[in-house]
Each structure stands twice: as structure tokens, then as C-alpha cells.
C-alpha atoms as a PDB file:
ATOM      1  CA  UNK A   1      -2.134  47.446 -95.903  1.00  0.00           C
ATOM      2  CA  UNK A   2       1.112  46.128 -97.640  1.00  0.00           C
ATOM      3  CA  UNK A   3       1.728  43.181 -99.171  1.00  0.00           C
ATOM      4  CA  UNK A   4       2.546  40.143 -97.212  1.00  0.00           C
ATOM      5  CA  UNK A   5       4.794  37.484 -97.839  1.00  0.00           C
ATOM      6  CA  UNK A   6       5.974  34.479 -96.189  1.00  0.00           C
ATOM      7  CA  UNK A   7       9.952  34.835 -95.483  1.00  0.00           C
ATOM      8  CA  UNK A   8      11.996  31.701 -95.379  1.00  0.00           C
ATOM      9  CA  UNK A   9      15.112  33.646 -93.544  1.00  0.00           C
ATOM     10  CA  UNK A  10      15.766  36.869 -92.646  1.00  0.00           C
ATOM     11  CA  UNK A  11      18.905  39.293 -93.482  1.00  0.00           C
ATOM     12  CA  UNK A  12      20.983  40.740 -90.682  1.00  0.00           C
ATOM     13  CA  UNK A  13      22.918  44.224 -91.314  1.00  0.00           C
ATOM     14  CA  UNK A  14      26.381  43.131 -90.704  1.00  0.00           C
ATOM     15  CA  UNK A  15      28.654  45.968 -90.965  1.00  0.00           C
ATOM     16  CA  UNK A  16      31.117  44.959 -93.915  1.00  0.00           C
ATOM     17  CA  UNK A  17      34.900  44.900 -91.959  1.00  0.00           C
ATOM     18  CA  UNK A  18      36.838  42.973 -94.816  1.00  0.00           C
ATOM     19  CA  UNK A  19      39.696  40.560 -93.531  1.00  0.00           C
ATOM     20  CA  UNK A  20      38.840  42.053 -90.462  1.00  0.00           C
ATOM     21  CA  UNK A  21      36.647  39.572 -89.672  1.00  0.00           C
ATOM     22  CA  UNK A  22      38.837  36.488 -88.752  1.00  0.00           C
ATOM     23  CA  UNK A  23      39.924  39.520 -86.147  1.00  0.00           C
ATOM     24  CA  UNK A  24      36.736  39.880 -84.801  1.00  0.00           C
ATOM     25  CA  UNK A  25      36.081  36.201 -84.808  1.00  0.00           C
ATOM     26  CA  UNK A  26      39.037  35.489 -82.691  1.00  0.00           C
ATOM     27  CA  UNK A  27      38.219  38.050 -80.014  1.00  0.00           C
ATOM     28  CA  UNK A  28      34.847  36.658 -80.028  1.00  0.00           C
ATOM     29  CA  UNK A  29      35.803  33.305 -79.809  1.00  0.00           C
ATOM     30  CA  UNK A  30      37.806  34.114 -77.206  1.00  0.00           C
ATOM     31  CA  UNK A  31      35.381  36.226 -75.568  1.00  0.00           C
ATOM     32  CA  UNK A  32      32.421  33.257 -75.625  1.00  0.00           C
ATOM     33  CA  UNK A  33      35.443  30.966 -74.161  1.00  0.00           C
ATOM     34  CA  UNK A  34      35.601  32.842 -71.076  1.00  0.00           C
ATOM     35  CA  UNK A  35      32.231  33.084 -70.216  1.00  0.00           C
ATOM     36  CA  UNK A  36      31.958  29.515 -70.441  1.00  0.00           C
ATOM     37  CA  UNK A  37      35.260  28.755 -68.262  1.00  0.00           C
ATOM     38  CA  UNK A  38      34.776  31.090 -65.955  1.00  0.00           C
ATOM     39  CA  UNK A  39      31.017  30.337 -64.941  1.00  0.00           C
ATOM     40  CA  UNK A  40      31.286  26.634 -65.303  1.00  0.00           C
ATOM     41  CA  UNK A  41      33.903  27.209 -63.152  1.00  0.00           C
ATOM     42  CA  UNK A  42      31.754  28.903 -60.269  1.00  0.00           C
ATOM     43  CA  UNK A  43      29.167  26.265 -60.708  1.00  0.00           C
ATOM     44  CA  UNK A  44      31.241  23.464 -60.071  1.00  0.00           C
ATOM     45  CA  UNK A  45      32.801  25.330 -57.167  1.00  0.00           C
ATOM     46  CA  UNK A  46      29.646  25.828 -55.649  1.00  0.00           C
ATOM     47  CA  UNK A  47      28.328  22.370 -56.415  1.00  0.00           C
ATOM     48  CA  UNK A  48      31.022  19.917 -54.974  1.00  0.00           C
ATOM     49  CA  UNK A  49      31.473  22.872 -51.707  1.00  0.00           C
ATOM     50  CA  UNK A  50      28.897  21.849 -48.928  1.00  0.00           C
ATOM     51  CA  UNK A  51      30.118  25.151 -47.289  1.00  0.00           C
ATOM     52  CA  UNK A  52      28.221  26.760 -49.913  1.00  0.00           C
ATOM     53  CA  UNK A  53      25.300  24.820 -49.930  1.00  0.00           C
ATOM     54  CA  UNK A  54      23.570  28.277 -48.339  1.00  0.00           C
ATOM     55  CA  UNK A  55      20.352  30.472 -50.393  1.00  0.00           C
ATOM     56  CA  UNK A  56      22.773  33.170 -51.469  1.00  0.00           C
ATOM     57  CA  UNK A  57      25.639  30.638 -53.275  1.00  0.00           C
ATOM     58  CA  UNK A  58      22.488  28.151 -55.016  1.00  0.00           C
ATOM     59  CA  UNK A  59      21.071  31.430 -56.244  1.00  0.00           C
ATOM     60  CA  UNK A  60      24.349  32.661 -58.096  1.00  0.00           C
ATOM     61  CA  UNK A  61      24.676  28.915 -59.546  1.00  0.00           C
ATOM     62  CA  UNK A  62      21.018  30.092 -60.881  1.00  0.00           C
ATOM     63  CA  UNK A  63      22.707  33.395 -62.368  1.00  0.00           C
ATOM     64  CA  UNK A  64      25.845  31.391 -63.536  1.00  0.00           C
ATOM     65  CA  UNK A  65      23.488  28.912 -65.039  1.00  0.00           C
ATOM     66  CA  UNK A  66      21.730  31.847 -66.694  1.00  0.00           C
ATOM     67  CA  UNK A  67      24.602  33.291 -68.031  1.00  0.00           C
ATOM     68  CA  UNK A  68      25.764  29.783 -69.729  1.00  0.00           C
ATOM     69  CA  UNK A  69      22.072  29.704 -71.806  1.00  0.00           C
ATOM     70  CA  UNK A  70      21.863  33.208 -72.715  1.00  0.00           C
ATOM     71  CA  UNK A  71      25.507  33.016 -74.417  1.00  0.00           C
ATOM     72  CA  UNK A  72      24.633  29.798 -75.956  1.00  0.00           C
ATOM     73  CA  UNK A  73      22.000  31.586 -77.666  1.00  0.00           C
ATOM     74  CA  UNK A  74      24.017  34.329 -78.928  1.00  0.00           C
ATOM     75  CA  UNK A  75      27.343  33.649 -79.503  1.00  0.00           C
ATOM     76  CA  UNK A  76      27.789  30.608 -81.463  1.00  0.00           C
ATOM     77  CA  UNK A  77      25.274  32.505 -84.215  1.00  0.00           C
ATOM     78  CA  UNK A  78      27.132  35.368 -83.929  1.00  0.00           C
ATOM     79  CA  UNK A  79      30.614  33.152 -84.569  1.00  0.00           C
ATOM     80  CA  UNK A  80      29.221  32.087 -87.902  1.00  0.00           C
ATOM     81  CA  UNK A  81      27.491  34.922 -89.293  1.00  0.00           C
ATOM     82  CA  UNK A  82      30.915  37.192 -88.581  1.00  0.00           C
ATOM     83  CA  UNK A  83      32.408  34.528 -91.008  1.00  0.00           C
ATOM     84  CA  UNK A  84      29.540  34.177 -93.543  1.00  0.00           C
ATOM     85  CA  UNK A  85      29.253  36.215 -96.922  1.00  0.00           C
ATOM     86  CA  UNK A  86      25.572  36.727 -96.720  1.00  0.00           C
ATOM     87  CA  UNK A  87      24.074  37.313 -93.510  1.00  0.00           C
ATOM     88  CA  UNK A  88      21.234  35.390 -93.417  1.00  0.00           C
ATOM     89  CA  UNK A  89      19.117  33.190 -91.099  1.00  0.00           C
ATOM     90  CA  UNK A  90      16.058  30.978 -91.090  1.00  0.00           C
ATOM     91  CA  UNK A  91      13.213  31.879 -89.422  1.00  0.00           C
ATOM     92  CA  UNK A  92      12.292  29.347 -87.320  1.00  0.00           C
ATOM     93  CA  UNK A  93      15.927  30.169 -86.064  1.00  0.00           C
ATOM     94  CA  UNK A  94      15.778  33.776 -85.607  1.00  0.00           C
ATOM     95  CA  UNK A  95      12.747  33.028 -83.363  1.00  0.00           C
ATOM     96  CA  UNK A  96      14.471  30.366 -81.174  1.00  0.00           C
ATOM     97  CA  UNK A  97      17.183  33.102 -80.583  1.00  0.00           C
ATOM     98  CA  UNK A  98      15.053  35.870 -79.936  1.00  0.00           C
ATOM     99  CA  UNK A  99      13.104  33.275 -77.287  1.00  0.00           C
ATOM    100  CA  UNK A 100      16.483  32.228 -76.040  1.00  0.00           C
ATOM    101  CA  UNK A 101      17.952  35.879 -75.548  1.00  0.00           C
ATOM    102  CA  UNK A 102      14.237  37.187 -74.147  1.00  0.00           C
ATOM    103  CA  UNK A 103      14.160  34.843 -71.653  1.00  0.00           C
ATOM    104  CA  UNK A 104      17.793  34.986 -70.498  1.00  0.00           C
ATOM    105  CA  UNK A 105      17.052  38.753 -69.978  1.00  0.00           C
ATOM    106  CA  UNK A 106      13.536  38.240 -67.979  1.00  0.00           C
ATOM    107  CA  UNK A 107      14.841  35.188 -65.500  1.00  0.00           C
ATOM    108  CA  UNK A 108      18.454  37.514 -65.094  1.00  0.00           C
ATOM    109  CA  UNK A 109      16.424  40.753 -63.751  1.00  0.00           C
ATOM    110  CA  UNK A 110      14.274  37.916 -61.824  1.00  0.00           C
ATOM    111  CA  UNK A 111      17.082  36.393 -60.247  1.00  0.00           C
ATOM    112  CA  UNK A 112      18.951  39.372 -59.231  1.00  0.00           C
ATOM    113  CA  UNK A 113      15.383  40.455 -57.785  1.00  0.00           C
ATOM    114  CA  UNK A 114      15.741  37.830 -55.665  1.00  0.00           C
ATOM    115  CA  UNK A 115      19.062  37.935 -54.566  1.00  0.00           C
ATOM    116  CA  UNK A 116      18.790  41.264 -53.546  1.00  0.00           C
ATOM    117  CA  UNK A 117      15.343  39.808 -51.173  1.00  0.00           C
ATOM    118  CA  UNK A 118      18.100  36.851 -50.004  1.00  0.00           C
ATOM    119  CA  UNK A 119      20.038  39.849 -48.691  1.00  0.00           C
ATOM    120  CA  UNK A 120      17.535  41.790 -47.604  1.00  0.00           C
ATOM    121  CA  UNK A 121      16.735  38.849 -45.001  1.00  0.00           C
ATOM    122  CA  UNK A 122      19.982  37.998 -43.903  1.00  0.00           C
ATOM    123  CA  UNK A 123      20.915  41.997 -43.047  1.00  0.00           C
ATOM    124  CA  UNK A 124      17.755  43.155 -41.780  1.00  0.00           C
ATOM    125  CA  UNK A 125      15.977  40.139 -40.183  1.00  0.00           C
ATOM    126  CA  UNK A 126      19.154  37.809 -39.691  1.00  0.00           C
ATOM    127  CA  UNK A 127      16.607  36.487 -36.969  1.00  0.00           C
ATOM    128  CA  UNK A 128      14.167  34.948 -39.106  1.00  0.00           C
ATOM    129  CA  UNK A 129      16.656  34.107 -42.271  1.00  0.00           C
ATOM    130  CA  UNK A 130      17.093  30.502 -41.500  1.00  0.00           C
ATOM    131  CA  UNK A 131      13.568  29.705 -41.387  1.00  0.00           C
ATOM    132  CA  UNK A 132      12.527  31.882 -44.285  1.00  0.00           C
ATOM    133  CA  UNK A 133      15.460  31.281 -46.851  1.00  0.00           C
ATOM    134  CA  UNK A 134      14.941  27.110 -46.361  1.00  0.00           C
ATOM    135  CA  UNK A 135      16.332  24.923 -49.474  1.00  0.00           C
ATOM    136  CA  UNK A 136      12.898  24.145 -50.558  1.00  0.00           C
ATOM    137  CA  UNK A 137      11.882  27.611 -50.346  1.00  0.00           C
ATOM    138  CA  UNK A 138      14.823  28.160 -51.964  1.00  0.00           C
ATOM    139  CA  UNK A 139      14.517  25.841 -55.141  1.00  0.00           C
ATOM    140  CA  UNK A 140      10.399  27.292 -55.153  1.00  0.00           C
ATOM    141  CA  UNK A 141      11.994  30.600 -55.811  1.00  0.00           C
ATOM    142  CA  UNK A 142      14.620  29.764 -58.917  1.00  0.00           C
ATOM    143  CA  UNK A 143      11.736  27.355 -60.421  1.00  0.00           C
ATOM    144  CA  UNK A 144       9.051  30.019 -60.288  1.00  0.00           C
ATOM    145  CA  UNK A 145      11.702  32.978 -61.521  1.00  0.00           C
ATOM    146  CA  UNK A 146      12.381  30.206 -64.628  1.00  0.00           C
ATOM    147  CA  UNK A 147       8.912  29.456 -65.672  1.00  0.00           C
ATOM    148  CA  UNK A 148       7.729  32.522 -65.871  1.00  0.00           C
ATOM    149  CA  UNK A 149      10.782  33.848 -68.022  1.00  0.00           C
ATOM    150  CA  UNK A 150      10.178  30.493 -70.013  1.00  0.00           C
ATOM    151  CA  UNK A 151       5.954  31.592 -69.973  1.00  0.00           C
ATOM    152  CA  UNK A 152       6.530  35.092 -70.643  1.00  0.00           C
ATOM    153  CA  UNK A 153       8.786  34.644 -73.684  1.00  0.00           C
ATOM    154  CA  UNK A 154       6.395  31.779 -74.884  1.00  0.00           C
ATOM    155  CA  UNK A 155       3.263  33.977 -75.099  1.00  0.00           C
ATOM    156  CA  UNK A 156       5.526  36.427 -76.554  1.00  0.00           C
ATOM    157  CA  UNK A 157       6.615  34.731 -79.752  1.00  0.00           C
ATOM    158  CA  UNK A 158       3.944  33.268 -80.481  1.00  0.00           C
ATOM    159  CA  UNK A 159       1.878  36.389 -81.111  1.00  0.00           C
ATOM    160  CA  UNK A 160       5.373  38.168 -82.943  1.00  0.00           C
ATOM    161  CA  UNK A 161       5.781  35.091 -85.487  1.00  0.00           C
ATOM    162  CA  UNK A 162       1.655  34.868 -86.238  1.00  0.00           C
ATOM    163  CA  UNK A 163       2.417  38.337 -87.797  1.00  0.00           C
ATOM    164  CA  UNK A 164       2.307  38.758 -91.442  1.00  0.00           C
ATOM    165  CA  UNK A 165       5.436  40.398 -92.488  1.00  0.00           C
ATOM    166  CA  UNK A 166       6.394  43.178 -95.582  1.00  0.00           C
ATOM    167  CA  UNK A 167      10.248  42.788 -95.375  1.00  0.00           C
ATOM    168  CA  UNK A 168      13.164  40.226 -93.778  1.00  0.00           C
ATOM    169  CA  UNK A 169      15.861  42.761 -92.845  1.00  0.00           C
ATOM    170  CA  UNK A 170      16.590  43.010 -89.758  1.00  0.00           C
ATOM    171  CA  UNK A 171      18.660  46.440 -88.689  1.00  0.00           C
ATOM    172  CA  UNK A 172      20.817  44.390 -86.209  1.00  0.00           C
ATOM    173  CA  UNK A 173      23.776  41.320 -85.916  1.00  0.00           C
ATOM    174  CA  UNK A 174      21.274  39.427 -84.356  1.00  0.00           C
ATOM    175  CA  UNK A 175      17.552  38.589 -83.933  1.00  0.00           C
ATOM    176  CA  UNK A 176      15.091  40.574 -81.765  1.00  0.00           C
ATOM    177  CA  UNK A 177      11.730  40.518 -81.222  1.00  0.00           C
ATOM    178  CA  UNK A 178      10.607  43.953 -81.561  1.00  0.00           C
ATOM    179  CA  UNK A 179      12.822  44.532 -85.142  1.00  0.00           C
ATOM    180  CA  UNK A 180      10.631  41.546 -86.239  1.00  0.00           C
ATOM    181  CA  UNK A 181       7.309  43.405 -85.490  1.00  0.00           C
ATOM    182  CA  UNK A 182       8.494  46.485 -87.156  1.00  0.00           C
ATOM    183  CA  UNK A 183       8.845  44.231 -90.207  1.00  0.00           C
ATOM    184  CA  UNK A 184       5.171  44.356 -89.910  1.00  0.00           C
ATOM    185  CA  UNK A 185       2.227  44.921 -92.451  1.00  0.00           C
ATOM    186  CA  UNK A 186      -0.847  45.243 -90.556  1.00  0.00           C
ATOM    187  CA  UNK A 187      -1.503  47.556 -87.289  1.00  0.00           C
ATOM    188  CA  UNK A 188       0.950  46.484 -84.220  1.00  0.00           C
ATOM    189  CA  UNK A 189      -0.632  49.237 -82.509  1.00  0.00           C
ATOM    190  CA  UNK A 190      -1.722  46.339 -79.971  1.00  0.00           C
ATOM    191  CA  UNK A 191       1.745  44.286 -80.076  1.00  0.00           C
ATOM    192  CA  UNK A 192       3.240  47.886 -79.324  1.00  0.00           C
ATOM    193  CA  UNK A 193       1.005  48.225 -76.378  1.00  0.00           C
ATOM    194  CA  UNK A 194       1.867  44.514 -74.915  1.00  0.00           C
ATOM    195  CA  UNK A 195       5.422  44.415 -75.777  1.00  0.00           C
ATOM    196  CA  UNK A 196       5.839  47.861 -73.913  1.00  0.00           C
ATOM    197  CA  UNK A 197       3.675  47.058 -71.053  1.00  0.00           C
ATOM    198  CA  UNK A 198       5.814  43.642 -70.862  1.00  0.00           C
ATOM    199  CA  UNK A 199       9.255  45.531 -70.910  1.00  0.00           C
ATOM    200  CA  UNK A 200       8.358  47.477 -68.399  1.00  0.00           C
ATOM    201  CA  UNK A 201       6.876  44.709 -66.257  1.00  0.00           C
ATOM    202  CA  UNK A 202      10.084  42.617 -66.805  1.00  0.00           C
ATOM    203  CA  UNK A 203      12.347  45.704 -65.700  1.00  0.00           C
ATOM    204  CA  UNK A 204      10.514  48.039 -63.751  1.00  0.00           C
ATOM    205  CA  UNK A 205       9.333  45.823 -60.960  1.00  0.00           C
ATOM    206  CA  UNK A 206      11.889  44.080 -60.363  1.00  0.00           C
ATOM    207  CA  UNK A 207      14.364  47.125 -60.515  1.00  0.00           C
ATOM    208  CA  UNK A 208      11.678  48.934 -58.039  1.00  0.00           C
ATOM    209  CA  UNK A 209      11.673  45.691 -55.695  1.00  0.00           C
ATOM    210  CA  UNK A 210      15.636  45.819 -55.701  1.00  0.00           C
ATOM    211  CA  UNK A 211      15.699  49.572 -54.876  1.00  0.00           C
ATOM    212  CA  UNK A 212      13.136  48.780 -51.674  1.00  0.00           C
ATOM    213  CA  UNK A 213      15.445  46.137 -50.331  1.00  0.00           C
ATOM    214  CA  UNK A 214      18.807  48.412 -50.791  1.00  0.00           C
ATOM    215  CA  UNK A 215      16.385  51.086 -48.772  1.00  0.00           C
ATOM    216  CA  UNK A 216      16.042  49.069 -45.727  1.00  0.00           C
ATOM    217  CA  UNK A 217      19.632  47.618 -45.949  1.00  0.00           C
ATOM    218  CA  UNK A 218      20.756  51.167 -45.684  1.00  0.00           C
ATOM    219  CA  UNK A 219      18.556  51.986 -43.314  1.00  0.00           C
ATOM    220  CA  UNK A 220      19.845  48.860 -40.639  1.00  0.00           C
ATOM    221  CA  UNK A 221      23.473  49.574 -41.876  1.00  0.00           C
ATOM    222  CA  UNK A 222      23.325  53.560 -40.592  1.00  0.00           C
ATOM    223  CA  UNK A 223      21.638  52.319 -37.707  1.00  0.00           C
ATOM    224  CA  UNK A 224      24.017  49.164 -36.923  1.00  0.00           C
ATOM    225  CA  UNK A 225      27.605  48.163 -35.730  1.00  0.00           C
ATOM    226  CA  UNK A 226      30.420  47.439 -38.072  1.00  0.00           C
ATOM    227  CA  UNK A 227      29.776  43.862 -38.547  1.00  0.00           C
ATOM    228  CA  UNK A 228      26.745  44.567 -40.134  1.00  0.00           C
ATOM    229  CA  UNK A 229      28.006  47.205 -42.408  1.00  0.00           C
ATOM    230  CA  UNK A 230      30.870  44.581 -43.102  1.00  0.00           C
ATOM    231  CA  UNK A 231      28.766  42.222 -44.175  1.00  0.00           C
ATOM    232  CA  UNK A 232      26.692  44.125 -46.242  1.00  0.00           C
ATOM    233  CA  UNK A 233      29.689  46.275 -47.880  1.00  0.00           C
ATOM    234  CA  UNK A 234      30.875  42.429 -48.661  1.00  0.00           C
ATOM    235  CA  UNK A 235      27.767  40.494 -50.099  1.00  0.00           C
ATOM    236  CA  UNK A 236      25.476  43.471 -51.589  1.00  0.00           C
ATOM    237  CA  UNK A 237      28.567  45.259 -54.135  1.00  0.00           C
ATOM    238  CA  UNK A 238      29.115  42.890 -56.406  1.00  0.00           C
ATOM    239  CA  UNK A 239      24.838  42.603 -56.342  1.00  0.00           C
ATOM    240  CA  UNK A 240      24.669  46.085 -56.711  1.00  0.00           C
ATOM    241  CA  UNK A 241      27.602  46.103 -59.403  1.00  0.00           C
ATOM    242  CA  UNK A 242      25.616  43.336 -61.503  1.00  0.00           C
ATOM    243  CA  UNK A 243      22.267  44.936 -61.164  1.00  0.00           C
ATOM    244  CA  UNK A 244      23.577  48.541 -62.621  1.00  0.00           C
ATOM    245  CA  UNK A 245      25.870  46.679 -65.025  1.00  0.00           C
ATOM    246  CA  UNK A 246      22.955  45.313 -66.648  1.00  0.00           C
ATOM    247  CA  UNK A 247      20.057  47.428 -65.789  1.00  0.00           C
ATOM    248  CA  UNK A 248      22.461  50.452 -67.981  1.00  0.00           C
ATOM    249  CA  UNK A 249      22.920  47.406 -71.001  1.00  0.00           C
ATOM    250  CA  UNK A 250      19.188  46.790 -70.890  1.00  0.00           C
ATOM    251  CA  UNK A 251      18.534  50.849 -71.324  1.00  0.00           C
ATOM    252  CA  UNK A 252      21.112  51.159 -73.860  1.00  0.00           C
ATOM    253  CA  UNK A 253      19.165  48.447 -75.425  1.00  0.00           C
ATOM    254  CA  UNK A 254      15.825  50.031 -75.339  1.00  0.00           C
ATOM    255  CA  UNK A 255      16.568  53.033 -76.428  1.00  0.00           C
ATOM    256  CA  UNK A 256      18.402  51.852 -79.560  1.00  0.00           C
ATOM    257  CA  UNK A 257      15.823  49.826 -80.783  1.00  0.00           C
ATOM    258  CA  UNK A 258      12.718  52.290 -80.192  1.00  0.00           C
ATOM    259  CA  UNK A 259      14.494  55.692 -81.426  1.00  0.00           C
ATOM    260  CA  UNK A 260      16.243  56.553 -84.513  1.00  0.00           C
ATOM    261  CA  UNK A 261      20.031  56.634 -84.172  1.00  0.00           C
ATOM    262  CA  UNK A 262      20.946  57.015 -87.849  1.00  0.00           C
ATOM    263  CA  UNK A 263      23.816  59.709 -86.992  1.00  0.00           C
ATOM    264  CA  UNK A 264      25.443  57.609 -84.620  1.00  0.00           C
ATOM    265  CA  UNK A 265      28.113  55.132 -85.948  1.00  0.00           C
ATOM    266  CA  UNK A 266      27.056  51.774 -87.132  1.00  0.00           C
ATOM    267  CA  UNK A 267      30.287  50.160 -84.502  1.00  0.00           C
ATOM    268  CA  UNK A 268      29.084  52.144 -81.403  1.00  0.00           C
ATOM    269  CA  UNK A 269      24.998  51.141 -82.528  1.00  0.00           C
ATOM    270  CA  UNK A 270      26.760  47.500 -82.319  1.00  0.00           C
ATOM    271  CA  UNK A 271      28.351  47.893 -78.959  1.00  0.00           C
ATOM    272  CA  UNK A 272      25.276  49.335 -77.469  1.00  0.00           C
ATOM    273  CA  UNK A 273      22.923  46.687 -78.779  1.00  0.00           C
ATOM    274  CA  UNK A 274      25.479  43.696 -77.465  1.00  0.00           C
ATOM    275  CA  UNK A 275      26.361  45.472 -74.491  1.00  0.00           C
ATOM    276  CA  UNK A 276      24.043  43.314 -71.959  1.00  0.00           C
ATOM    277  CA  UNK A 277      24.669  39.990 -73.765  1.00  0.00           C
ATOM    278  CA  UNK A 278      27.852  39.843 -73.868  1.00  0.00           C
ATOM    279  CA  UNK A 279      29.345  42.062 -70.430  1.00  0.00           C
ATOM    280  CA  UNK A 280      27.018  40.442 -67.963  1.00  0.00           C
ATOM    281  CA  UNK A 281      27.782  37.069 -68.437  1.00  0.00           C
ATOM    282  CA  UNK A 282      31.661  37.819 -67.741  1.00  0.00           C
ATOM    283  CA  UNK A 283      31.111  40.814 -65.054  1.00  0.00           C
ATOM    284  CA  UNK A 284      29.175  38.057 -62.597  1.00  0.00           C
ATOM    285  CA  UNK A 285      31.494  35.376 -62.004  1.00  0.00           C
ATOM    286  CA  UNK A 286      34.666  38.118 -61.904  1.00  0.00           C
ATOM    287  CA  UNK A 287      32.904  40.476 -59.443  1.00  0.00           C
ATOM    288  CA  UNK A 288      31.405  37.211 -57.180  1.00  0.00           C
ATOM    289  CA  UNK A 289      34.727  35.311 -57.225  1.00  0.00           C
ATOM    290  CA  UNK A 290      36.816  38.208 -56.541  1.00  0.00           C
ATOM    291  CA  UNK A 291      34.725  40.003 -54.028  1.00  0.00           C
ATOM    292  CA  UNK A 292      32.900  37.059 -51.649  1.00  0.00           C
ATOM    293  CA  UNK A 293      35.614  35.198 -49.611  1.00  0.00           C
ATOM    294  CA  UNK A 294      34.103  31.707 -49.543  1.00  0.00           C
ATOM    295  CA  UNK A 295      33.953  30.925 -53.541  1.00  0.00           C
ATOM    296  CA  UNK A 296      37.508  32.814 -53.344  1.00  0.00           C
ATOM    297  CA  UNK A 297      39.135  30.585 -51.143  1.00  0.00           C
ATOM    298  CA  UNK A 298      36.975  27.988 -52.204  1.00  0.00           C
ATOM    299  CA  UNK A 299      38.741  28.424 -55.774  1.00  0.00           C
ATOM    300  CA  UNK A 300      42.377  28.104 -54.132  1.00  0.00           C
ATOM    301  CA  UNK A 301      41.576  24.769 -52.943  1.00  0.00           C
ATOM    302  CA  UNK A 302      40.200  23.547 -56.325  1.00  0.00           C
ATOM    303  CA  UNK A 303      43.365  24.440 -58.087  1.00  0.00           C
ATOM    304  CA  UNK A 304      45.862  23.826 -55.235  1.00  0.00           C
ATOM    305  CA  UNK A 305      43.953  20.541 -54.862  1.00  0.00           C
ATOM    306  CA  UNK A 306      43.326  20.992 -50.862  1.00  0.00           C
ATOM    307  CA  UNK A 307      40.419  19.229 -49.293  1.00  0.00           C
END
């Protein structure tokens, strides 16, 4: 075994741009801006709208809501570190953010799950959607897909910081849980084993659940007339954009942190290991505003000040 020690902070591998960096700051700035405006946006739209006070609309305020917390927890650390000389940060902060960017991750994959069982109802069993999709039922569902994102990422930190660590460099621009275990001395053989079993949990069951659903949509839509193919060419792309969009940034992000990519350049490394933090949280207000008519027209009146 190595020797432990107990690490105040931890160092980040910033990639060393020069005056660059006010550059990068802007476009970041600008970037986190966006996000902000243009979800904020959605949930007030949907909010003060009784018209779309329906499952589908309170479950995209969820993902909006989502989107909001997991950028919170990224981008105004990233905003300072890009201007900082030495890329350090404390521990007990690196933690929060790795809590705060796990569970953003976890309750996203569970919300789209969900969405994609909202639609499921309304195509195939339009029938029974009323009294299945109620607003209680509907509230049980975003409260149980936030507390156990909220659990899961609990139980997970707790076991990652009780590890006894042999080094505070961390390979990335920001904190992650399993680049803190690697940092460890004794056997993670077991914290391996969980985190693995976890990731796949988190991704692979919801990701099968969504592929079931799309199954029987296609299955009515062969089988039905055009309004129903319509409909579910108009609610289920933009849910189908969103869950590829972030189901390729999650894989990109596996696959960076568990093999070695020492020959591929430190800026692309960057971009792949961002990718789902910082594209989702745009894509899903642009690709719901744009693409369902309600919030679109529900948008007009907002600015055009219509009642």
C-alpha cells in the first residue's frame, strides 16, 4: 500500500491557453447565459400557461429544472478556474460538484425515462391516459425520479470521499467521482465493482425502458392513421433527439475516463468530457420550443404580450 495523506484541495489539469483565456471565458460566459435564459424561459412559459398544465409540459419543467442545477454546478467553477493561475479546489468542494453533476446526470436519464412512458400512454393507450397520467401521479413520478438521483449520489460519495488518497491531481477541468477513486491507495477493486454496476444501472435501464416504449409506438404508428403518426412524429423527436444527444455525451464520457486516450489531443479530451454538461442543457429547450406547437405559440404571446 502507498502512503496516504489527507489533501486539503485538489489540482485540475487545465490546458495552459495564455491570453486566450478571457476568450474562452467570454464564450463560456456566454454559453452558461443561455442556458439559463432560455430554460427559465420555458419554465415560466409553462408555469403561468394553464393550457400546459398537462403530464408531458410539468415533466419538461422537471428537465428544464434539471438543466438549471446541473449548470449551476458546473459552470460558475468552470468560469473561475479558466481565469485562475493555479487550478486548484478544496475538497469538500470538488465533492459537492461531483454530487451536483452525478445527480443531474442520474434524475436527466430518469426523467427522459419517463417522458418517453408519458408518450408511450398517450400514443398507444390514449384510452386510459387521462386516468393513468393524473397530476398526483404525475408529481409521484418527478419526486421519486429526484430522490433517488439525490439517494444514489448520496451513497455514492460518501463511500468515494472515506477513501484514503496517494495524490490530488485530477486529469480533468472539473471534478469527477471516478478520477477521485483512481487517486486511490488501497484496493478499489470493490468501488470499481459498485461504481460500474451503478453506471450501468443509471444508463442501461433506463435507455432499455426508452427503447421498449419507442417499440410499441412504432408498432401503433405502422398500424394507425395519420393523426397518430402526426402526433407522434410531433411529440416523440425532440424526445428522441434529447435522449441520443445525451445518451452519445454520456458514452463519450465513459469511455474517456475508463481508457487511456494519451494520443488524442488534450482540446478534443476536453470537448468529449464536457460534451453532456454543457450541450444538453441548451439542445432541450431549443428542440422543445421549436418543435411542440403549444410552448411555441405559447412563447409569441409572452413576448407579443397577448392574453
Amino acid at each position: 500500500m502507498r502512503n496516504s495523506t489527507e489533501f486539503s484541495y485538489f489540482t485540475l489539469a487545465f490546458p495552459d491557453v495564455g491570453i486566450f483565456r478571457y476568450i474562452g471565458f467570454m464564450f463560456v460566459l456566454c454559453f452558461f447565459l443561455s442556458i439559463v435564459c432560455a430554460n427559465v424561459l420555458l419554465i415560466v412559459v409553462i408555469c403561468v400557461n394553464r393550457s400546459l398544465h398537462e403530464p408531458i409540459y410539468i415533466f419538461l419543467c422537471s428537465l428544464f429544472i434539471n438543466a438549471l442545477y446541473g449548470s449551476t454546478g458546473l459552470f460558475p467553477f468552470l468560469l473561475v478556474q479558466i481565469l485562475s493561475d493555479v487550478h486548484v479546489v478544496f475538497t469538500s468542494l470538488c465533492f459537492f460538484q461531483i454530487f451536483c453533476l452525478f445527480c443531474y446526470g442520474n434524475v436527466e436519464y430518469l426523467n427522459l425515462a419517463v417522458m418517453s412512458y408519458d408518450r408511450y400512454l398517450a400514443i398507444c393507450c390514449p384510452l386510459q391516459y387521462n386516468t393513468r397520467t393524473t397530476f398526483n401521479k404525475t408529481i409521484v413520478l418527478i419526486a421519486t425520479t429526484w430522490l433517488y438521483g439525490i439517494l444514489i449520489c448520496a451513497v455514492t460519495i460518501s463511500l468515494s470521499s472515506s477513501v484514503q488518497l496517494c495524490g490530488n491531481i485530477i486529469n480533468k477541468v472539473y471534478c469527477d467521482n471516478y478520477s477521485v477513486v483512481k487517486l486511490a491507495c488501497s484496493d478499489t477493486t470493490a468501488l470499481n465493482i459498485y461504481g460500474s454496476t451503478i453506471t450501468i444501472l443509471d444508463v442501461g435501464c433506463p435507455l432499455v425502458f426508452i427503447m421498449y416504449t419507442y417499440i410499441k409506438i412504432l408498432k401503433v404508428c405502422f398500424s394507425g392513421s395519420k393523426q397518430i403518426k402526426w402526433k407522434a412524429v410531433s411529440t416523440c423527436t425532440p424526445h428522441l433527439a434529447s435522449v441520443l444527444n445525451f445518451t452519445c455525451g454520456c458514452c463519450f464520457e465513459i469511455f474517456q475516463s475508463r481508457f487511456t486516450m494519451s494520443s488524442v489531443p488534450v482540446m478534443f479530451r476536453i470537448f468529449l468530457s464536457l460534451y453532456f454538461l454543457m450541450t444538453q442543457p441548451l439542445l432541450n429547450p431549443l428542440i422543445y420550443g421549436l418543435n411542440m406547437s403549444k410552448i411555441r405559440i405559447s412563447c409569441r404571446k409572452l413576448f407579443s404580450g397577448d392574453s
